[in-house]
Protein backbone atom coordinates (compact mmCIF):
# COMPACT_ATOMS: atom_id res chain seq x y z
CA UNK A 1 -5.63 23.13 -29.79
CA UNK A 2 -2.57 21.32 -29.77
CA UNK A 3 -2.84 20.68 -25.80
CA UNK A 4 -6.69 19.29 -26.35
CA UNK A 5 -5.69 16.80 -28.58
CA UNK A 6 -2.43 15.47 -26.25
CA UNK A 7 -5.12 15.41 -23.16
CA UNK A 8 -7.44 13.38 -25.18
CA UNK A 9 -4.79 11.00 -26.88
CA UNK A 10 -3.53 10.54 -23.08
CA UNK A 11 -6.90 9.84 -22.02
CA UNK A 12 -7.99 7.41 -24.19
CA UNK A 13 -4.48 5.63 -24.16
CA UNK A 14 -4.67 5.80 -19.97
CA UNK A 15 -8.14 4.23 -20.54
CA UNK A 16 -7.22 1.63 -22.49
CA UNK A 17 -4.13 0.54 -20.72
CA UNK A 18 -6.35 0.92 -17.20
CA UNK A 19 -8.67 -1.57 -19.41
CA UNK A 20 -5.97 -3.92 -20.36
CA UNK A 21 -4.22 -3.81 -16.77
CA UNK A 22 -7.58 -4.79 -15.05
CA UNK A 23 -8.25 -7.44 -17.51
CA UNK A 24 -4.53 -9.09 -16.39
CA UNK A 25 -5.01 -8.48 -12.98
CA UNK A 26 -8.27 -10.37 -12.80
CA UNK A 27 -6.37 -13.33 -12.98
CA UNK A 28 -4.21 -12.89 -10.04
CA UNK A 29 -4.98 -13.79 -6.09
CA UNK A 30 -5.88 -12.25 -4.02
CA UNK A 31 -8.12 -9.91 -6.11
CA UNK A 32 -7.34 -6.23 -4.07
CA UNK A 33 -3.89 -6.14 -6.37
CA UNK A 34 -6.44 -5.59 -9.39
CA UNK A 35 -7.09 -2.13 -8.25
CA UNK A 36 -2.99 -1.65 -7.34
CA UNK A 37 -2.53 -3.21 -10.89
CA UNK A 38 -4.47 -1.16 -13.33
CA UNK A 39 -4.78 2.58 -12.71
CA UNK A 40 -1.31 4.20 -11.58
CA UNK A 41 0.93 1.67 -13.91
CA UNK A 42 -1.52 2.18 -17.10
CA UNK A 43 -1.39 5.86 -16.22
CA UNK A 44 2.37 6.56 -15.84
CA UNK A 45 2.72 4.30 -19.36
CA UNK A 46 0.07 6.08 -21.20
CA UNK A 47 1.60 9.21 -19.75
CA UNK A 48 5.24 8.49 -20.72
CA UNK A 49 4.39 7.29 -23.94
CA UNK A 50 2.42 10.46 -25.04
CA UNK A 51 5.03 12.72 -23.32
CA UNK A 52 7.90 10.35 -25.37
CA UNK A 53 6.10 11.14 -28.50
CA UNK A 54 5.03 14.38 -28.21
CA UNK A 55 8.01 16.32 -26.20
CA UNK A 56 11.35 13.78 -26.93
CA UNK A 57 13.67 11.65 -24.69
CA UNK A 58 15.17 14.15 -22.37
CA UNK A 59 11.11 15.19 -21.04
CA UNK A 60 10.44 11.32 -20.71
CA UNK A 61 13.31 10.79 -18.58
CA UNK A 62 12.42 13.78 -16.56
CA UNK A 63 8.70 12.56 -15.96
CA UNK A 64 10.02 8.48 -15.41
CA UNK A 65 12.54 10.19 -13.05
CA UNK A 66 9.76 12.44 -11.27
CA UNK A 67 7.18 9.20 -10.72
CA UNK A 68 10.57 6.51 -9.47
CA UNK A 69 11.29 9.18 -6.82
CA UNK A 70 7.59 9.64 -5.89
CA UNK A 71 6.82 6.19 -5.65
CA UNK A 72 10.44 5.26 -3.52
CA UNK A 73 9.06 8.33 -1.56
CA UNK A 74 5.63 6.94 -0.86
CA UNK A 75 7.38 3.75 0.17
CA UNK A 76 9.17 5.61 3.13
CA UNK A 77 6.11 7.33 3.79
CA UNK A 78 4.36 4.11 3.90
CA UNK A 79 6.70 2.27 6.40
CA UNK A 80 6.92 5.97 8.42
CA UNK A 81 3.86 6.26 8.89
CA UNK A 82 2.63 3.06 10.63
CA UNK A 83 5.10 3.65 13.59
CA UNK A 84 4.18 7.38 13.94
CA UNK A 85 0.64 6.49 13.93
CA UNK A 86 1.68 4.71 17.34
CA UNK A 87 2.82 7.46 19.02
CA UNK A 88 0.88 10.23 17.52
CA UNK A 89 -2.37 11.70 16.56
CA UNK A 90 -3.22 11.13 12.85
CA UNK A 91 -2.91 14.71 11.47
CA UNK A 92 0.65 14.82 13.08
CA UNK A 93 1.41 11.23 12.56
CA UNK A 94 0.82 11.88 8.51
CA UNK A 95 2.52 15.54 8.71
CA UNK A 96 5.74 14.07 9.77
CA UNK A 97 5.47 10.88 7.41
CA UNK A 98 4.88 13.39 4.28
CA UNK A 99 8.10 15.16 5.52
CA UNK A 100 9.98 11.73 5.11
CA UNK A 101 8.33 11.29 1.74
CA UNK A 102 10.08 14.72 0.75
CA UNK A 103 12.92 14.17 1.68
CA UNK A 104 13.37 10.43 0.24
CA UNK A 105 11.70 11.63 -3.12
CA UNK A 106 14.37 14.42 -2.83
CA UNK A 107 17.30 12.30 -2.21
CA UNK A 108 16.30 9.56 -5.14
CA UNK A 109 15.28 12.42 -7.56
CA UNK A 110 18.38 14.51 -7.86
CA UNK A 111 20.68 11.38 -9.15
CA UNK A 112 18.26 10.32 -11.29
CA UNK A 113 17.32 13.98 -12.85
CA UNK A 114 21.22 14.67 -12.61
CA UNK A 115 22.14 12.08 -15.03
């Protein structure tokens, strides 16, 4: 029971904060940052947040260490994949790019779970 409640307290929290981050976002140019803006930031904080609460510190820092890693990683995947894409077919082109994002995610997460 105990998991059923934390799913629904993170649910309605990641609602709300996708709610609130939409709201902001409206106000900012050009308008395609208002989908960037609310979901993934209002999930990670309602996420966090609940995991703060509900399992301490030390699993916070784990999970805020898991999604900086992920997200430097999908940055190297992003500017990896673009190039690749011009010398390759798309299923290879994104195969290789996904290894990059491993290993960057990798490299960034074992500091920051480390410490």
């Amino acid at each position: 029971m105990h998991g059923v409640v934390i799913l629904a307290i993170k649910g309605l929290l990641g609602g709300t904060l996708v709610l609130a981050f939409a709201l902001l976002s409206q106000g900012l140019e050009p308008k395609r940052f208002a989908g960037l803006l609310s979901a993934a930031p209002a999930v990670a904080l309602a996420g966090l947040a609940v995991t703060l609460l509900d399992k301490g510190a030390h699993e916070a820092h784990q999970a805020a260490a898991g999604m900086v890693a992920g997200g430097v990683g999908m940055t190297a995947y992003a500017a990896a994949v673009i190039p690749l894409l011009k010398r390759a077919r798309a299923p290879v082109a994104s195969m290789a790019a996904l290894g990059v994002w491993a290993v960057v995610a990798a490299l960034v997460a074992v500091p920051l779970l480390a410490a």
